[in-house]
PDB file of N, CA and C in Angstrom:
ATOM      1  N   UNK A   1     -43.438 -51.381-123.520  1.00  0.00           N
ATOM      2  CA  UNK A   1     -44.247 -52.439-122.926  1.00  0.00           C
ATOM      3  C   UNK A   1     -44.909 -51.880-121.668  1.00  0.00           C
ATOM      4  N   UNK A   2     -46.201 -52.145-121.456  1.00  0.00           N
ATOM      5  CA  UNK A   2     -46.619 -51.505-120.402  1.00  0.00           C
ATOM      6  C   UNK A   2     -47.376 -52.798-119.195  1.00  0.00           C
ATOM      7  N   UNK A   3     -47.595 -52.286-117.998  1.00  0.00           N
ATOM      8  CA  UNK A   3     -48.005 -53.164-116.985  1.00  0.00           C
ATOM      9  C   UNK A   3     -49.186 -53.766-117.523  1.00  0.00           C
ATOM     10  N   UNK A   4     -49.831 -54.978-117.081  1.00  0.00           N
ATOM     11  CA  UNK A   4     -50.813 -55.258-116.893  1.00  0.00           C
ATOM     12  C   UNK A   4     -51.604 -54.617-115.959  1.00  0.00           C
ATOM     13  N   UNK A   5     -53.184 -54.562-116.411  1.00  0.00           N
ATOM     14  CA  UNK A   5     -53.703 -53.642-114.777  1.00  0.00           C
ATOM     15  C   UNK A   5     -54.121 -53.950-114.208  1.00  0.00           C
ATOM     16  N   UNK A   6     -54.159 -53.280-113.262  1.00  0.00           N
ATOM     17  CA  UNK A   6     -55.057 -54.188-111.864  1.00  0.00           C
ATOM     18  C   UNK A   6     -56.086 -54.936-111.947  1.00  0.00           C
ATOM     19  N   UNK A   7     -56.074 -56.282-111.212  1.00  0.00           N
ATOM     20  CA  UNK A   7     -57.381 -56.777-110.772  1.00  0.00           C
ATOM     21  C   UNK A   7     -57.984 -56.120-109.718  1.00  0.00           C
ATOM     22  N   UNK A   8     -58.907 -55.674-109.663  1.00  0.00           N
ATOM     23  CA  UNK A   8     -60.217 -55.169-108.313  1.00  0.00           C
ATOM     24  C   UNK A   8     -61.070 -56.373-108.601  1.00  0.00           C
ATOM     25  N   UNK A   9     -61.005 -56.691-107.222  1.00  0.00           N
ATOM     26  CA  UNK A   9     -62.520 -57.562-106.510  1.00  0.00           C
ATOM     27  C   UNK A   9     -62.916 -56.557-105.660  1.00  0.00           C
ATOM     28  N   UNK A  10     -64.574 -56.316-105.637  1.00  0.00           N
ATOM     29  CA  UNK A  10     -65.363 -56.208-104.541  1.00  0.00           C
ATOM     30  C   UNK A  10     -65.958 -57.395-103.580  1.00  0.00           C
ATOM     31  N   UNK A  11     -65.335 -56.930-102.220  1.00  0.00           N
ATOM     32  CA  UNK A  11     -66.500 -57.815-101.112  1.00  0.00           C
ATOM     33  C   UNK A  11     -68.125 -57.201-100.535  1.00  0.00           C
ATOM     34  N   UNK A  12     -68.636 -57.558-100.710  1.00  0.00           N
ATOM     35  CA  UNK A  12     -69.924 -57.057-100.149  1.00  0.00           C
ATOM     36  C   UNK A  12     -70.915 -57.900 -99.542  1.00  0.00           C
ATOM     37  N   UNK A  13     -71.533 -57.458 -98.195  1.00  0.00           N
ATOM     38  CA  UNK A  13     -72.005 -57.993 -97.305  1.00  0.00           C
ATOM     39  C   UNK A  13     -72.301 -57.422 -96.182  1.00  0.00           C
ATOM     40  N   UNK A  14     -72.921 -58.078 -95.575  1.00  0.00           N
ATOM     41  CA  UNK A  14     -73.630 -57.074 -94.255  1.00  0.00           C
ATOM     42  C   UNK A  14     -72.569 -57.554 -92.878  1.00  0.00           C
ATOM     43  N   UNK A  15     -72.764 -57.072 -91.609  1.00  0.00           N
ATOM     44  CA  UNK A  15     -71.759 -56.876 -90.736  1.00  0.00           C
ATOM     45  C   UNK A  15     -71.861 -59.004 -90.646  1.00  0.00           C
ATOM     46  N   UNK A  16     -70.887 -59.025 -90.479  1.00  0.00           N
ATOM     47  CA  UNK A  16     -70.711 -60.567 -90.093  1.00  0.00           C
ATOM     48  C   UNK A  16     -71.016 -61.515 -91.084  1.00  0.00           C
ATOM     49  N   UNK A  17     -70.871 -61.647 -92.703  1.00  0.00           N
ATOM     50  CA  UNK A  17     -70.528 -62.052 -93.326  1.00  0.00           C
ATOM     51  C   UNK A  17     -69.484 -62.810 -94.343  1.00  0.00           C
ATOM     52  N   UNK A  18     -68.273 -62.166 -93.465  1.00  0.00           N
ATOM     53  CA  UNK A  18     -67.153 -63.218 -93.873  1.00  0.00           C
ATOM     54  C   UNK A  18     -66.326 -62.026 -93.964  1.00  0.00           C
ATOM     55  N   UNK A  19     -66.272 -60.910 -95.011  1.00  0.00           N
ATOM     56  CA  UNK A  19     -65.696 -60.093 -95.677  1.00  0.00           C
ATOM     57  C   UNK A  19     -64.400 -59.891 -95.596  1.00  0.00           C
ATOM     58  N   UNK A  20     -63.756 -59.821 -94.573  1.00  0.00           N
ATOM     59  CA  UNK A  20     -62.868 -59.710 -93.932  1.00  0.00           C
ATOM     60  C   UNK A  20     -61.554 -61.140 -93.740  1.00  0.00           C
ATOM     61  N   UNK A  21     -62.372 -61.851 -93.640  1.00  0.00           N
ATOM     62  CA  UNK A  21     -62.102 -63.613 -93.925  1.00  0.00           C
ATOM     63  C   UNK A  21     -61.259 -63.632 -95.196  1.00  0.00           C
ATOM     64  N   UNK A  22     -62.471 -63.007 -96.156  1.00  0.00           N
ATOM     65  CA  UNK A  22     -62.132 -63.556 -97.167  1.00  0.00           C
ATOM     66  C   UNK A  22     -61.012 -62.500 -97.737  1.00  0.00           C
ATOM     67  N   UNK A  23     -61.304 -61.047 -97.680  1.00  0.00           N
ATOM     68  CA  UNK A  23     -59.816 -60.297 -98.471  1.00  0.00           C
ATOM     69  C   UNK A  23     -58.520 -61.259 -97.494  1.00  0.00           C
ATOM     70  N   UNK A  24     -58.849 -61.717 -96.361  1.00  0.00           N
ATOM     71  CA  UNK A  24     -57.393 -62.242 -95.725  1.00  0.00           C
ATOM     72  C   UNK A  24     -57.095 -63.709 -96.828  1.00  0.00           C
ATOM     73  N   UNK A  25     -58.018 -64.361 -97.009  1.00  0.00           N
ATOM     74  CA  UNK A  25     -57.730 -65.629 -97.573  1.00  0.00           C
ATOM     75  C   UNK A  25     -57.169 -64.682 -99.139  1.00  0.00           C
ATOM     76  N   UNK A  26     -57.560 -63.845 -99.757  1.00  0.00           N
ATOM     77  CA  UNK A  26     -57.070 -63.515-100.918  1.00  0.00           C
ATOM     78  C   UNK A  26     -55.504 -63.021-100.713  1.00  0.00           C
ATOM     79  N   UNK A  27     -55.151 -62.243 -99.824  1.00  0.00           N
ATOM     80  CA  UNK A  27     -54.073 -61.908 -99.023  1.00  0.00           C
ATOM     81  C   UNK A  27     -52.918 -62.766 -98.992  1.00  0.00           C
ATOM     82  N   UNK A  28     -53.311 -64.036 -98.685  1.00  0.00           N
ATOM     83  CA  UNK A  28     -52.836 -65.265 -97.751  1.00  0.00           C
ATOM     84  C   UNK A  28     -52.116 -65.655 -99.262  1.00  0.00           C
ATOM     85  N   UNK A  29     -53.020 -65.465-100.215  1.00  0.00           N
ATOM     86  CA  UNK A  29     -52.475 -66.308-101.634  1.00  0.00           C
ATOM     87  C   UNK A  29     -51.862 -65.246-102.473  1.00  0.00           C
ATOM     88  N   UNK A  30     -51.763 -63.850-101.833  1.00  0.00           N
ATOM     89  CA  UNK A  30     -51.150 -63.149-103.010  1.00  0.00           C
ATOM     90  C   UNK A  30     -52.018 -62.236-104.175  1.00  0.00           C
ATOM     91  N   UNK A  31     -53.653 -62.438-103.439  1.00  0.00           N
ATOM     92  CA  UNK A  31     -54.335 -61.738-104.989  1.00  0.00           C
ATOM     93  C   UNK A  31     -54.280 -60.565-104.152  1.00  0.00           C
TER      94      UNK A  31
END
């Protein structure tokens, strides 16, 4: 039986767009 594989999300955006916000909110929940 082998793992499931990774999910990858990309964030992309210019300086002050959230980016950072948001990997924390993904963080916050575990993705």
């Amino acid at each position: 039986m082998s793992a499931a594989p990774a999910l990858v999300i990309g964030l992309t955006g210019g300086i002050g767009s959230g980016k950072s916000a948001a990997a924390d909110r993904f963080a916050a929940h575990g993705i």
